[in-house]
PDB file of N, CA and C in Angstrom:
ATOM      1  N   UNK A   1       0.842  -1.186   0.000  1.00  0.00           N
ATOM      2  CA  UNK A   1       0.000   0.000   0.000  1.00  0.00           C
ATOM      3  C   UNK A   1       0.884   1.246   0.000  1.00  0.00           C
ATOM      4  N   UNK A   2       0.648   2.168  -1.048  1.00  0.00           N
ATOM      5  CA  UNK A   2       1.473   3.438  -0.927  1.00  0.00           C
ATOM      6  C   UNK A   2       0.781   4.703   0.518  1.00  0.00           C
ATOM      7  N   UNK A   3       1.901   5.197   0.574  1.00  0.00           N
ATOM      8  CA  UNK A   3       1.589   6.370   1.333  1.00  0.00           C
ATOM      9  C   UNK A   3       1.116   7.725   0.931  1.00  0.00           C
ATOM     10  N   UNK A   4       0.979   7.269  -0.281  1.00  0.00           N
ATOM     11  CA  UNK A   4       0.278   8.549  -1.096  1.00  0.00           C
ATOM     12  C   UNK A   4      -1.236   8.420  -2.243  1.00  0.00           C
ATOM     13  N   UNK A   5      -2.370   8.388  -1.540  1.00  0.00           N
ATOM     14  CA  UNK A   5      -3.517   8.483  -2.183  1.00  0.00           C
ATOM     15  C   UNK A   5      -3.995   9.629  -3.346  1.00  0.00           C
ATOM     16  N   UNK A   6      -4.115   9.196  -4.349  1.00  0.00           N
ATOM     17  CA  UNK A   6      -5.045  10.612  -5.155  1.00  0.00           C
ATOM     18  C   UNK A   6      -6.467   9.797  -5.147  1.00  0.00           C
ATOM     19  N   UNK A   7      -7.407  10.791  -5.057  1.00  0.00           N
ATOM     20  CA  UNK A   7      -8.987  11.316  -5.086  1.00  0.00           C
ATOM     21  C   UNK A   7      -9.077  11.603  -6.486  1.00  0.00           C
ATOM     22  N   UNK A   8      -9.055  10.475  -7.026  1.00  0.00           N
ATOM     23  CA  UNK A   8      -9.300  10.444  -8.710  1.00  0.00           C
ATOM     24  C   UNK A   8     -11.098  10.145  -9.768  1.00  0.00           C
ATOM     25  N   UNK A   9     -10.884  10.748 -10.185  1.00  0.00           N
ATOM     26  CA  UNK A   9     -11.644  10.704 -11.672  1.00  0.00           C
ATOM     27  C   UNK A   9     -10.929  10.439 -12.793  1.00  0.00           C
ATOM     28  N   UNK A  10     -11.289   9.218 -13.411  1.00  0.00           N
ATOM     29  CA  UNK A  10     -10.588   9.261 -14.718  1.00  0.00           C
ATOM     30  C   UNK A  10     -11.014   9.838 -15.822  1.00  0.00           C
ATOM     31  N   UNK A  11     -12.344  10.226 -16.209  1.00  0.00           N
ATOM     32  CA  UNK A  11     -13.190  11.016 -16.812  1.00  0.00           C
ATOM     33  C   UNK A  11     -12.656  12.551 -16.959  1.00  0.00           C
ATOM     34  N   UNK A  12     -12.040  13.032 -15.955  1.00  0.00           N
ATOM     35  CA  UNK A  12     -11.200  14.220 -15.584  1.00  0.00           C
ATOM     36  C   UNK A  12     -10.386  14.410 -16.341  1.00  0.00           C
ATOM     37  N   UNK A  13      -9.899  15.110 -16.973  1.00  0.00           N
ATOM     38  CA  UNK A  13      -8.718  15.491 -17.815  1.00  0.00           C
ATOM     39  C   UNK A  13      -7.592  15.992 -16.281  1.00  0.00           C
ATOM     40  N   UNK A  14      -7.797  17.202 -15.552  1.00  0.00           N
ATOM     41  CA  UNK A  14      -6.766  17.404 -14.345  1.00  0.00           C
ATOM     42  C   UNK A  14      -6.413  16.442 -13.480  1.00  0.00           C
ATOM     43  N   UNK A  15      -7.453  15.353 -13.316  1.00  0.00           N
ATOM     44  CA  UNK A  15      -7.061  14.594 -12.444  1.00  0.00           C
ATOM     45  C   UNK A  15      -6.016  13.299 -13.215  1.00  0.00           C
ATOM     46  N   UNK A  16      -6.358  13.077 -14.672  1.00  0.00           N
ATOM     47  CA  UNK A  16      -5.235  12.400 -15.150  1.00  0.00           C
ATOM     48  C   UNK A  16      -4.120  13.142 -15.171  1.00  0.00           C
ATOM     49  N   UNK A  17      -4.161  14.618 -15.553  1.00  0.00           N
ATOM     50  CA  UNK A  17      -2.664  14.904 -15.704  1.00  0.00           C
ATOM     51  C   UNK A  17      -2.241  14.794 -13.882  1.00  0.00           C
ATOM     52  N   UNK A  18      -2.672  14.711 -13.131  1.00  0.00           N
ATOM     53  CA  UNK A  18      -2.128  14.784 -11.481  1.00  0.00           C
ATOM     54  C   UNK A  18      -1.526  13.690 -11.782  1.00  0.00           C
ATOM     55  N   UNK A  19      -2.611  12.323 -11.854  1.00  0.00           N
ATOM     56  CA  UNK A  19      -2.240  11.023 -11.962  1.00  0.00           C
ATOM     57  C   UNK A  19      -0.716  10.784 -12.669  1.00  0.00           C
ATOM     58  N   UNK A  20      -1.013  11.220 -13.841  1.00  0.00           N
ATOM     59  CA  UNK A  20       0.523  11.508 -14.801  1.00  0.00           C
ATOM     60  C   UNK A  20       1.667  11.662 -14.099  1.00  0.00           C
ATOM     61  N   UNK A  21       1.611  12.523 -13.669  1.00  0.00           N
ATOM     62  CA  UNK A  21       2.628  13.808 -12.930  1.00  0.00           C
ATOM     63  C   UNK A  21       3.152  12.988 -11.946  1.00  0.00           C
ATOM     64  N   UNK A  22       2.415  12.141 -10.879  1.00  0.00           N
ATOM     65  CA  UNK A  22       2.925  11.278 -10.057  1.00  0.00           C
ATOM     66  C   UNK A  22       3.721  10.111 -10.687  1.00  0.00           C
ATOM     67  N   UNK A  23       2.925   9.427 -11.461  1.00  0.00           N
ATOM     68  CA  UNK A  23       3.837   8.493 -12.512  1.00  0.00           C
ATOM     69  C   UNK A  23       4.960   8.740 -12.801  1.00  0.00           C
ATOM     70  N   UNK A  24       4.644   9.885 -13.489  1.00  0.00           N
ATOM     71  CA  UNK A  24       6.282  10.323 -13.764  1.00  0.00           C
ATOM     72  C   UNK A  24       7.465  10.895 -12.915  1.00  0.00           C
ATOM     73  N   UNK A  25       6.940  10.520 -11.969  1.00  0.00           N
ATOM     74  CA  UNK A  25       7.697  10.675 -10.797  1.00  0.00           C
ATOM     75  C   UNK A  25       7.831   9.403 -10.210  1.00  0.00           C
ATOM     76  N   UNK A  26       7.440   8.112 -10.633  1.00  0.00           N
ATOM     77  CA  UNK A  26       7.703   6.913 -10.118  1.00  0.00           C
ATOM     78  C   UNK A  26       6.975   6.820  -9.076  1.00  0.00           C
ATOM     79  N   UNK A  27       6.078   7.401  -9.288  1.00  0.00           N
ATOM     80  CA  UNK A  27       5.050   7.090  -7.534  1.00  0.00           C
ATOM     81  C   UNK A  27       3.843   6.511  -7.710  1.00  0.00           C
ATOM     82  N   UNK A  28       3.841   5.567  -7.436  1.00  0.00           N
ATOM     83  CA  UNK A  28       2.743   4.757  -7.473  1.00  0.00           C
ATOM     84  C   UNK A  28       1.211   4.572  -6.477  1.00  0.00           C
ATOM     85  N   UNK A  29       0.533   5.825  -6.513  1.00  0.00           N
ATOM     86  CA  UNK A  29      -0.417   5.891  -5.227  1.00  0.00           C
ATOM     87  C   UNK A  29      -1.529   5.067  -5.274  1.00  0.00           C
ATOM     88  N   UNK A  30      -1.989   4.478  -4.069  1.00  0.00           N
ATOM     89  CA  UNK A  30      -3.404   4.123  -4.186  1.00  0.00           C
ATOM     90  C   UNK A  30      -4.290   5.237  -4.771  1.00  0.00           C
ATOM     91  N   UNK A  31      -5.455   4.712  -5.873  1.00  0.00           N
ATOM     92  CA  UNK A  31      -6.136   5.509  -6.291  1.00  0.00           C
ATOM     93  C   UNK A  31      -7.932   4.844  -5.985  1.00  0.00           C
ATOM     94  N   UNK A  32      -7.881   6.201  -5.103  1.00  0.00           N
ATOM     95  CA  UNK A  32      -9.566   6.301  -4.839  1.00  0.00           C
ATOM     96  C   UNK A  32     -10.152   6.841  -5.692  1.00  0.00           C
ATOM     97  N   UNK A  33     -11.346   5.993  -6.924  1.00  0.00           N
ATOM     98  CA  UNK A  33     -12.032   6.305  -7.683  1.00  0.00           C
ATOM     99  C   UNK A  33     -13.241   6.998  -6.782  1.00  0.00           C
ATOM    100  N   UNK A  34     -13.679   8.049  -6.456  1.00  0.00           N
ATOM    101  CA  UNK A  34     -14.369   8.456  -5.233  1.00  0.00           C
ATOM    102  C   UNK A  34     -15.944   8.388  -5.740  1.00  0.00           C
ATOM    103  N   UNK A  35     -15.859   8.229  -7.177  1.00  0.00           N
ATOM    104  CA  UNK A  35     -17.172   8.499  -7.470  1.00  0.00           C
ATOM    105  C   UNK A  35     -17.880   6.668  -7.280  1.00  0.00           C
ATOM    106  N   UNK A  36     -16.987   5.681  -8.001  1.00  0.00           N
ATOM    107  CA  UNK A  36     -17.851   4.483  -7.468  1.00  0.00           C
ATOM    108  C   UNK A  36     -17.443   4.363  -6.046  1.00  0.00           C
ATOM    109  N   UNK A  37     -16.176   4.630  -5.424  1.00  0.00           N
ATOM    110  CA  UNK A  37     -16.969   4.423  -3.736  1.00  0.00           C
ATOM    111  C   UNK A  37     -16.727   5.791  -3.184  1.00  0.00           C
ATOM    112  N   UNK A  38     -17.632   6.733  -3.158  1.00  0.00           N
ATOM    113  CA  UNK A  38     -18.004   7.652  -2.374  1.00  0.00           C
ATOM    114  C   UNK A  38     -17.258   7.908  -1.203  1.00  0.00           C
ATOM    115  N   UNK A  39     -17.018   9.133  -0.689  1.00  0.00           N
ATOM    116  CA  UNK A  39     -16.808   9.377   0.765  1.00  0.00           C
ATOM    117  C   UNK A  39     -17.082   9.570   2.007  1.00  0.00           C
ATOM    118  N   UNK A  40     -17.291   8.726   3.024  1.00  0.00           N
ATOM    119  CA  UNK A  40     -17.853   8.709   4.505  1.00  0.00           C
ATOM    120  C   UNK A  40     -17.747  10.426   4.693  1.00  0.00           C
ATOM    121  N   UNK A  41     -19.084  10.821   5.668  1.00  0.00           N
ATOM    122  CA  UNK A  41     -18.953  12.452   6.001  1.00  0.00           C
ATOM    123  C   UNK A  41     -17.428  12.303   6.705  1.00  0.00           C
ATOM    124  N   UNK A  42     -17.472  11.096   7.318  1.00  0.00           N
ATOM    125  CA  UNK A  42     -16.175  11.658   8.101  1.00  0.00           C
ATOM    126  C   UNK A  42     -14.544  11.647   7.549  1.00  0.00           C
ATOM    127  N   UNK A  43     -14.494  10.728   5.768  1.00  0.00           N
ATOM    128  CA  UNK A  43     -13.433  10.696   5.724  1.00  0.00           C
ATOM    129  C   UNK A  43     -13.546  12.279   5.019  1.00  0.00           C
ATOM    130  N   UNK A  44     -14.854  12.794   4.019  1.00  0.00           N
ATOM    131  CA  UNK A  44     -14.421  13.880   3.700  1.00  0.00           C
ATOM    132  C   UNK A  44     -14.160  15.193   4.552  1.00  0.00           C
ATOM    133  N   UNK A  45     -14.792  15.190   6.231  1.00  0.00           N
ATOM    134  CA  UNK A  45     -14.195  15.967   7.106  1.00  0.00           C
ATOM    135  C   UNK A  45     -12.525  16.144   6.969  1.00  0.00           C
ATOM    136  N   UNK A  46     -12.210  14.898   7.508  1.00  0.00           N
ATOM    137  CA  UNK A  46     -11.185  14.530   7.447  1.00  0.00           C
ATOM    138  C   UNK A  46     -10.017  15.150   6.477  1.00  0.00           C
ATOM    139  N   UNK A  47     -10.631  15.120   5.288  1.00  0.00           N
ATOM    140  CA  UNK A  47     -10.238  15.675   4.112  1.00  0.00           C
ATOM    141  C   UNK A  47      -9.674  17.138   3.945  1.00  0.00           C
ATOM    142  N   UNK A  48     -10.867  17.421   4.342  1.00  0.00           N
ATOM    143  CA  UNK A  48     -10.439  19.255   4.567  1.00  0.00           C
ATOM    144  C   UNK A  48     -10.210  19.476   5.578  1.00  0.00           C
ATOM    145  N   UNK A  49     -10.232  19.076   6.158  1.00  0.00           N
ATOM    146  CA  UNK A  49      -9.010  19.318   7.180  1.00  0.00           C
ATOM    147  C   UNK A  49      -7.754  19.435   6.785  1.00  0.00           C
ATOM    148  N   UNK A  50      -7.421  17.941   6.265  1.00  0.00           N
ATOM    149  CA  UNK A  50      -6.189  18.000   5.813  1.00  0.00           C
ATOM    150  C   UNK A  50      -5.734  18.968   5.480  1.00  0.00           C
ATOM    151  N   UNK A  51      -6.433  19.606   3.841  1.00  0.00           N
ATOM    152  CA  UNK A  51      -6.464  20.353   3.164  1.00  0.00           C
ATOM    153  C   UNK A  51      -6.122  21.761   3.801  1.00  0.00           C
ATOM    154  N   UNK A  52      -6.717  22.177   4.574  1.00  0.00           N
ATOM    155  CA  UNK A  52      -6.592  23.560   5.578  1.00  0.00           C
ATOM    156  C   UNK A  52      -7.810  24.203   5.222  1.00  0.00           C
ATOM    157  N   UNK A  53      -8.367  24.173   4.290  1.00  0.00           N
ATOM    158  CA  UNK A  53      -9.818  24.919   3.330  1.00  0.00           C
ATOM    159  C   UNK A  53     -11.066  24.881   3.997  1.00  0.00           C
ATOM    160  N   UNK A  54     -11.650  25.980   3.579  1.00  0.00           N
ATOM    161  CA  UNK A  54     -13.528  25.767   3.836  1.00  0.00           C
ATOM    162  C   UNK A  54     -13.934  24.177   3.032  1.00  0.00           C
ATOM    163  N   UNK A  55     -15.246  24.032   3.236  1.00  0.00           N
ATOM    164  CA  UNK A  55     -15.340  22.936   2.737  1.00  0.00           C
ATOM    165  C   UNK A  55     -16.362  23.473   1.257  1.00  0.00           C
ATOM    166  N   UNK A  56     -16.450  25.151   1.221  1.00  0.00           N
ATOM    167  CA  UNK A  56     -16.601  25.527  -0.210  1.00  0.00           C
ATOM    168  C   UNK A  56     -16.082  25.620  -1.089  1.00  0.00           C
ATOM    169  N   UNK A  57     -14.535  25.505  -0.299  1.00  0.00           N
ATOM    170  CA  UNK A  57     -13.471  25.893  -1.635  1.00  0.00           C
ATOM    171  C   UNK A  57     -13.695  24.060  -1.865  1.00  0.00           C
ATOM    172  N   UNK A  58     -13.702  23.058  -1.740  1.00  0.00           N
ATOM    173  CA  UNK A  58     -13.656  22.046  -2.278  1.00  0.00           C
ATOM    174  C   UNK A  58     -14.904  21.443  -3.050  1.00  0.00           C
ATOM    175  N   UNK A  59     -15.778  22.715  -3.424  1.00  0.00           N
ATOM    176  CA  UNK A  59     -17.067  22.279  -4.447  1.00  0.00           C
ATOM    177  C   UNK A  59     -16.732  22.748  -5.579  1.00  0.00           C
ATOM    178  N   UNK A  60     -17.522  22.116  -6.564  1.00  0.00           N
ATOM    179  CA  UNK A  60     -17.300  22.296  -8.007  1.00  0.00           C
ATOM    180  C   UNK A  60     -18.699  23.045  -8.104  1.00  0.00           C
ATOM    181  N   UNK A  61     -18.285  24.423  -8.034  1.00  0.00           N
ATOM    182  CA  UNK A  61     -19.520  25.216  -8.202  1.00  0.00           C
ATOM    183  C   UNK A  61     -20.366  25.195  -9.783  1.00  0.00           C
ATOM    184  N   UNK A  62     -19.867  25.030 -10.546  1.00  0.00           N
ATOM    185  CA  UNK A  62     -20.071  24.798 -11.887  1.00  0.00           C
ATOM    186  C   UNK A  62     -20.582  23.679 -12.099  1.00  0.00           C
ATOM    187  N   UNK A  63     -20.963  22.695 -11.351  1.00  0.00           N
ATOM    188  CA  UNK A  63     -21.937  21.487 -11.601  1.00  0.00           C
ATOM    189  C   UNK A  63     -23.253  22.055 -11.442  1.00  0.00           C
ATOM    190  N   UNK A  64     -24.305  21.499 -12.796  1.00  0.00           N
ATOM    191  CA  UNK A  64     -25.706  21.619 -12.700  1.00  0.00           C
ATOM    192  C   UNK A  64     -26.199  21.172 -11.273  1.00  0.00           C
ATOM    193  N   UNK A  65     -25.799  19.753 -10.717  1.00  0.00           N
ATOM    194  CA  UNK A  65     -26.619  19.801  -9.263  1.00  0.00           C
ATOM    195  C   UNK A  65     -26.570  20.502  -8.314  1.00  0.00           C
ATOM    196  N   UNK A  66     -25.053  21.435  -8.184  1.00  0.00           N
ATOM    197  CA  UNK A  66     -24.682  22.518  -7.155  1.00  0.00           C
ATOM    198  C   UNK A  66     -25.599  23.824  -7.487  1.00  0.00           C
ATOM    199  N   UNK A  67     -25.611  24.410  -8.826  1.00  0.00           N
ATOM    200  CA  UNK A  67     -26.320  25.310  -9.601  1.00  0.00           C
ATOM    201  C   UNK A  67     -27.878  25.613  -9.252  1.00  0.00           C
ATOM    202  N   UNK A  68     -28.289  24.026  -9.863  1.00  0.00           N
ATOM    203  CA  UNK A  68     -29.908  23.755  -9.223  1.00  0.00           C
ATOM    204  C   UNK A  68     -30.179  23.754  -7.733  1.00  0.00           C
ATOM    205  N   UNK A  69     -29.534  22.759  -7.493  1.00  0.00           N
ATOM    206  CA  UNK A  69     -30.415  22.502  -5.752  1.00  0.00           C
ATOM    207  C   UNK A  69     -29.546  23.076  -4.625  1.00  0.00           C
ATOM    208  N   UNK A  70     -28.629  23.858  -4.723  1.00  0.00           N
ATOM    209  CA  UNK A  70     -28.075  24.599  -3.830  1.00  0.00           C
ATOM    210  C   UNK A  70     -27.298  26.146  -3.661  1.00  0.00           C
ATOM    211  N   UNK A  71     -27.121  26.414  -5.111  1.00  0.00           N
ATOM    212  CA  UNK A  71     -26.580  28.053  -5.275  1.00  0.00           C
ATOM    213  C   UNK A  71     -27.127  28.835  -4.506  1.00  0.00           C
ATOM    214  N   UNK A  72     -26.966  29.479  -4.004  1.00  0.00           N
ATOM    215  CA  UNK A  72     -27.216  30.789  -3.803  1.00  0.00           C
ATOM    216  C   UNK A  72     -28.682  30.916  -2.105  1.00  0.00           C
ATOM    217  N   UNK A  73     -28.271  29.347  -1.611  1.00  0.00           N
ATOM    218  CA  UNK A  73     -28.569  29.072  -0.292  1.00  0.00           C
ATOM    219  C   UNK A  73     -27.323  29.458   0.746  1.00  0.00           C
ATOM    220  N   UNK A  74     -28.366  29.222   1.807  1.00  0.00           N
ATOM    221  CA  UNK A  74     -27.239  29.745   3.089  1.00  0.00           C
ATOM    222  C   UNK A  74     -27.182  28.777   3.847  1.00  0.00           C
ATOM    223  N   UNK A  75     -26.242  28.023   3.391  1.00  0.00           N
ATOM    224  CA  UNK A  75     -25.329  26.696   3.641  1.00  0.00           C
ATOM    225  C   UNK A  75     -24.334  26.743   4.868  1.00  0.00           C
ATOM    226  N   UNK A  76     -24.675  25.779   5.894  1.00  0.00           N
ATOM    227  CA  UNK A  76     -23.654  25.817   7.288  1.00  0.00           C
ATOM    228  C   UNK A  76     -22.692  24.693   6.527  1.00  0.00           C
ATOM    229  N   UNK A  77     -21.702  24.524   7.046  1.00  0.00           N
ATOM    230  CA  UNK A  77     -20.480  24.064   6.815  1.00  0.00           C
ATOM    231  C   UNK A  77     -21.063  22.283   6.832  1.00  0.00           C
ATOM    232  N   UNK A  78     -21.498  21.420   7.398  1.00  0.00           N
ATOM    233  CA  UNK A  78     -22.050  20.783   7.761  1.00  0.00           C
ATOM    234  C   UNK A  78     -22.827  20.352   6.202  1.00  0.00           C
ATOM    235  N   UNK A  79     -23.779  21.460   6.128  1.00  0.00           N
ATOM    236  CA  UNK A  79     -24.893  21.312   4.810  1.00  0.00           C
ATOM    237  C   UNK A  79     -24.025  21.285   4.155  1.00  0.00           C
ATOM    238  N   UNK A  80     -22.580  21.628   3.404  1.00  0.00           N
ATOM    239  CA  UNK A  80     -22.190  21.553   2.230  1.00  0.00           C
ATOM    240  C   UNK A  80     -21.227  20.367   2.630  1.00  0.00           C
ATOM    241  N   UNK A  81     -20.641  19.793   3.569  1.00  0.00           N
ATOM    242  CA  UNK A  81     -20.059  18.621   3.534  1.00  0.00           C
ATOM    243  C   UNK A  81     -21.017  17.354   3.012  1.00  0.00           C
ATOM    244  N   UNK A  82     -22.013  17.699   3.419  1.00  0.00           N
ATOM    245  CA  UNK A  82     -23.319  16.350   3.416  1.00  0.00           C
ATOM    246  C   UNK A  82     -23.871  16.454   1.556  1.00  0.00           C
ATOM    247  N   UNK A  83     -23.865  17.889   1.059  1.00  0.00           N
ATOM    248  CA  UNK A  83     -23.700  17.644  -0.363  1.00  0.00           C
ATOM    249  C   UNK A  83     -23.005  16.762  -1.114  1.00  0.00           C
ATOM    250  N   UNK A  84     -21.702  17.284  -0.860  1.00  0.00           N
ATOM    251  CA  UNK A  84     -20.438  16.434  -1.685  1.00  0.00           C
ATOM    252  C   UNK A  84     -20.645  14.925  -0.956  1.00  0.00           C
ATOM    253  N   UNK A  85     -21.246  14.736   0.487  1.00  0.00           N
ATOM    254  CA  UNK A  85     -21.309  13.253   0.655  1.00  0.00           C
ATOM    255  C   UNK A  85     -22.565  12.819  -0.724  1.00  0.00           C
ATOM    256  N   UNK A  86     -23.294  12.955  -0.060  1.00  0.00           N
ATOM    257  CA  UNK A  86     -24.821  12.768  -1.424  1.00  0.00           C
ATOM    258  C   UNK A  86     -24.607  12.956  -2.924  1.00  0.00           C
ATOM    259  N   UNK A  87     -23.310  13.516  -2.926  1.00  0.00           N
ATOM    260  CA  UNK A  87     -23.070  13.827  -4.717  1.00  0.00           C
ATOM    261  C   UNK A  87     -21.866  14.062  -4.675  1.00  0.00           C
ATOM    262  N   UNK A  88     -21.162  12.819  -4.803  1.00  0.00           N
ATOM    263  CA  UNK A  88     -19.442  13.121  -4.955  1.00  0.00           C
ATOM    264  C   UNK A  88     -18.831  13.936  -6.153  1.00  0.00           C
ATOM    265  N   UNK A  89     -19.928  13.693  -7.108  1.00  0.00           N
ATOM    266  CA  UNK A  89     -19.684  14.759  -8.242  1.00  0.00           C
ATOM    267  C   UNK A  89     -18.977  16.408  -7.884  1.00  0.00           C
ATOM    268  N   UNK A  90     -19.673  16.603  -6.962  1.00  0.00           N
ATOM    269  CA  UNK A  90     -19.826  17.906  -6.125  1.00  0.00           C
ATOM    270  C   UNK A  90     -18.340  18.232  -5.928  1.00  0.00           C
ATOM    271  N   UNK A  91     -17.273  16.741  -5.600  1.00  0.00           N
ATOM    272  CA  UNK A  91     -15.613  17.090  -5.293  1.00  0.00           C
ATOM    273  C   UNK A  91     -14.899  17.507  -5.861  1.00  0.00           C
ATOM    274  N   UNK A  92     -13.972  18.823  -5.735  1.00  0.00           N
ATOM    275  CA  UNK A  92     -12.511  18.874  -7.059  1.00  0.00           C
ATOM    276  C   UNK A  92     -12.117  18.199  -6.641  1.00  0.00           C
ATOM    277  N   UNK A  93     -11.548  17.874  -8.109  1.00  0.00           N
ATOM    278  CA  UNK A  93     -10.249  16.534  -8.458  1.00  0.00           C
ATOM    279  C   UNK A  93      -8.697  17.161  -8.491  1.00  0.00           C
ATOM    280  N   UNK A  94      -7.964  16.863  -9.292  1.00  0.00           N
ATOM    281  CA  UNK A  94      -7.792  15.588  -8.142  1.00  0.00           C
ATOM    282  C   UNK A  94      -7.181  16.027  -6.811  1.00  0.00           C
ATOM    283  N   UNK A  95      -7.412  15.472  -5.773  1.00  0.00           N
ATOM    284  CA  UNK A  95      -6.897  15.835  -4.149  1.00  0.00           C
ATOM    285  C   UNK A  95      -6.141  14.554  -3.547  1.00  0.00           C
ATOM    286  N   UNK A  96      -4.942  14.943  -3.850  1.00  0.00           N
ATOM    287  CA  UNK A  96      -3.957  14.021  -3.360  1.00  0.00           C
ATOM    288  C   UNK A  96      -3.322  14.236  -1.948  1.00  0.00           C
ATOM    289  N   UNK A  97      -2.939  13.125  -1.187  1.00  0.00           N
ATOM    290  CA  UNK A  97      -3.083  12.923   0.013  1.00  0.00           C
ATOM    291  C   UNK A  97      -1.273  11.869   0.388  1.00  0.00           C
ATOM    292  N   UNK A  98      -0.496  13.137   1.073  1.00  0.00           N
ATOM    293  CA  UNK A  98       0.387  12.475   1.413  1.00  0.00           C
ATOM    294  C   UNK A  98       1.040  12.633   3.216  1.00  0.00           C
ATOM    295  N   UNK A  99       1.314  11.287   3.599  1.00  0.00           N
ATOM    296  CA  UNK A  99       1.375  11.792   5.125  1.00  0.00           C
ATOM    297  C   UNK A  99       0.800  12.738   6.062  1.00  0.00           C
ATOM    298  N   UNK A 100       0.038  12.841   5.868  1.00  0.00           N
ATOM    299  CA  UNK A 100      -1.446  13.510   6.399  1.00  0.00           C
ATOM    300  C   UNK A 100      -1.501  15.176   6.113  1.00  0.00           C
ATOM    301  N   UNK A 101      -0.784  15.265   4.816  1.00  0.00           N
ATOM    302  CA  UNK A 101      -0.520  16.708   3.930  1.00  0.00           C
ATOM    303  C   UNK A 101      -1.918  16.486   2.485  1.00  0.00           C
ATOM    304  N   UNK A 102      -2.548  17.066   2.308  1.00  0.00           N
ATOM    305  CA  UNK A 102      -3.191  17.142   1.341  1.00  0.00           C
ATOM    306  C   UNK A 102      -3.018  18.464   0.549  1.00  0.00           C
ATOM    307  N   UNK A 103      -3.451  18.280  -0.722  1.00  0.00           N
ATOM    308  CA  UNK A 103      -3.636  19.365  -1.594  1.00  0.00           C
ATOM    309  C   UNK A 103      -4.788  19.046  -3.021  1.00  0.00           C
ATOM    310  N   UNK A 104      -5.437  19.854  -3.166  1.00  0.00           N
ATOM    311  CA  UNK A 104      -5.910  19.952  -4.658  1.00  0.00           C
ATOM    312  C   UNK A 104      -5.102  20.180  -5.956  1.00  0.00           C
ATOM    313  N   UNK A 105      -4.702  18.985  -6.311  1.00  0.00           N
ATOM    314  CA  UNK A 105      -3.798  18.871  -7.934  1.00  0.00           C
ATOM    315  C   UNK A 105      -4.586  20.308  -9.015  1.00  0.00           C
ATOM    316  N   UNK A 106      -5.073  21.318  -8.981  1.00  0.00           N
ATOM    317  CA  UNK A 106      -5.145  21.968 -10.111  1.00  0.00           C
ATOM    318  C   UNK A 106      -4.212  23.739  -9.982  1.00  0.00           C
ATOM    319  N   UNK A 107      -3.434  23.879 -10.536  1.00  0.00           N
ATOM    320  CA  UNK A 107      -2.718  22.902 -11.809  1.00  0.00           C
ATOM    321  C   UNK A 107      -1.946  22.003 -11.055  1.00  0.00           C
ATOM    322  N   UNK A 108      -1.965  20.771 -11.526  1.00  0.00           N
ATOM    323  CA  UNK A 108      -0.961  19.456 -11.529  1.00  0.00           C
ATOM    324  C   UNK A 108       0.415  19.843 -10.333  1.00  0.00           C
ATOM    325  N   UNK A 109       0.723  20.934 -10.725  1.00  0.00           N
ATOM    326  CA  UNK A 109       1.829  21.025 -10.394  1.00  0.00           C
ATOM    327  C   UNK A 109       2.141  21.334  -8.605  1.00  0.00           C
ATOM    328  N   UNK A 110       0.784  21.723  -8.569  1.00  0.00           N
ATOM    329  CA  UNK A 110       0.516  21.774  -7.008  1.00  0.00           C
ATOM    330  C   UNK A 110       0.797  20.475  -6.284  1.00  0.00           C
ATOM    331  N   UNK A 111       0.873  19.795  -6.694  1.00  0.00           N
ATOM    332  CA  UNK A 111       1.351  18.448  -6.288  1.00  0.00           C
ATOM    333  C   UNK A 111       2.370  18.067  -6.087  1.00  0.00           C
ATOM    334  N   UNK A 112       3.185  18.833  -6.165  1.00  0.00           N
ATOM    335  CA  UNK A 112       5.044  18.522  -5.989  1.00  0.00           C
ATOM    336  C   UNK A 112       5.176  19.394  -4.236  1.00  0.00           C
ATOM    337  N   UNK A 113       4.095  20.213  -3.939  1.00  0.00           N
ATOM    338  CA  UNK A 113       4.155  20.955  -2.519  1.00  0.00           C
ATOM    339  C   UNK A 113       4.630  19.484  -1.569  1.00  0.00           C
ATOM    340  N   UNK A 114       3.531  18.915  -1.708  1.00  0.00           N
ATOM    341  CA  UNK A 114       3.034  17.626  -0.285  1.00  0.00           C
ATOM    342  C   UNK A 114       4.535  16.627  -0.992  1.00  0.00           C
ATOM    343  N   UNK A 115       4.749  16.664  -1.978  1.00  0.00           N
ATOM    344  CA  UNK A 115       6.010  15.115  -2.361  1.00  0.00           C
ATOM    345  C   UNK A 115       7.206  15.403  -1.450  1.00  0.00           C
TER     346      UNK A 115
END
């Protein structure tokens, strides 16, 4: 098991080039496809935490389901974690996870911070 997870989409164009970027660095991470297994509220707590972030900066505001059923509500921190649980769609990609350092891969290159 590696010590370094990415929070992948392969559908993603950023999250392959993250994926890439590690490769080519010879690093071989476990990869959590997050969309077939989803994230426990508590691992995505967990998450941003890591991260240091609101848990808004880790929505993809530009998704139709964020757009429709939640824009422009007044969302406790809580309500928007339980989104992205209910609709992992809802997560930026890719968010790679090393020794309990996280970061959001966009651009890619943000990913050499946590290596």
């Amino acid at each position: 098991m590696s010590e370094i997870t990415i929070y992948h989409n392969p559908r993603c164009r950023k999250s392959r080039e993250g994926l890439q970027l590690l490769q080519n660095k010879n690093i071989h991470p476990d990869i959590r496809l997050y969309l077939d297994k989803p994230l426990s509220k508590s691992e995505l707590t967990n998450l941003i935490s890591q991260l240091k972030i609101e848990p808004i900066d880790l929505v993809r505001t530009n998704e139709s389901i964020w757009k429709t059923d939640f824009k422009g509500k007044n969302l406790s921190q809580n309500q928007i974690i339980e989104a992205m649980v209910a609709h992992p769609k809802l997560i930026e990609r890719p968010i790679v996870v090393n020794k309990g350092k996280a970061v959001i891969g966009r651009p890619a290159e943000k990913i050499l911070d946590i290596l």
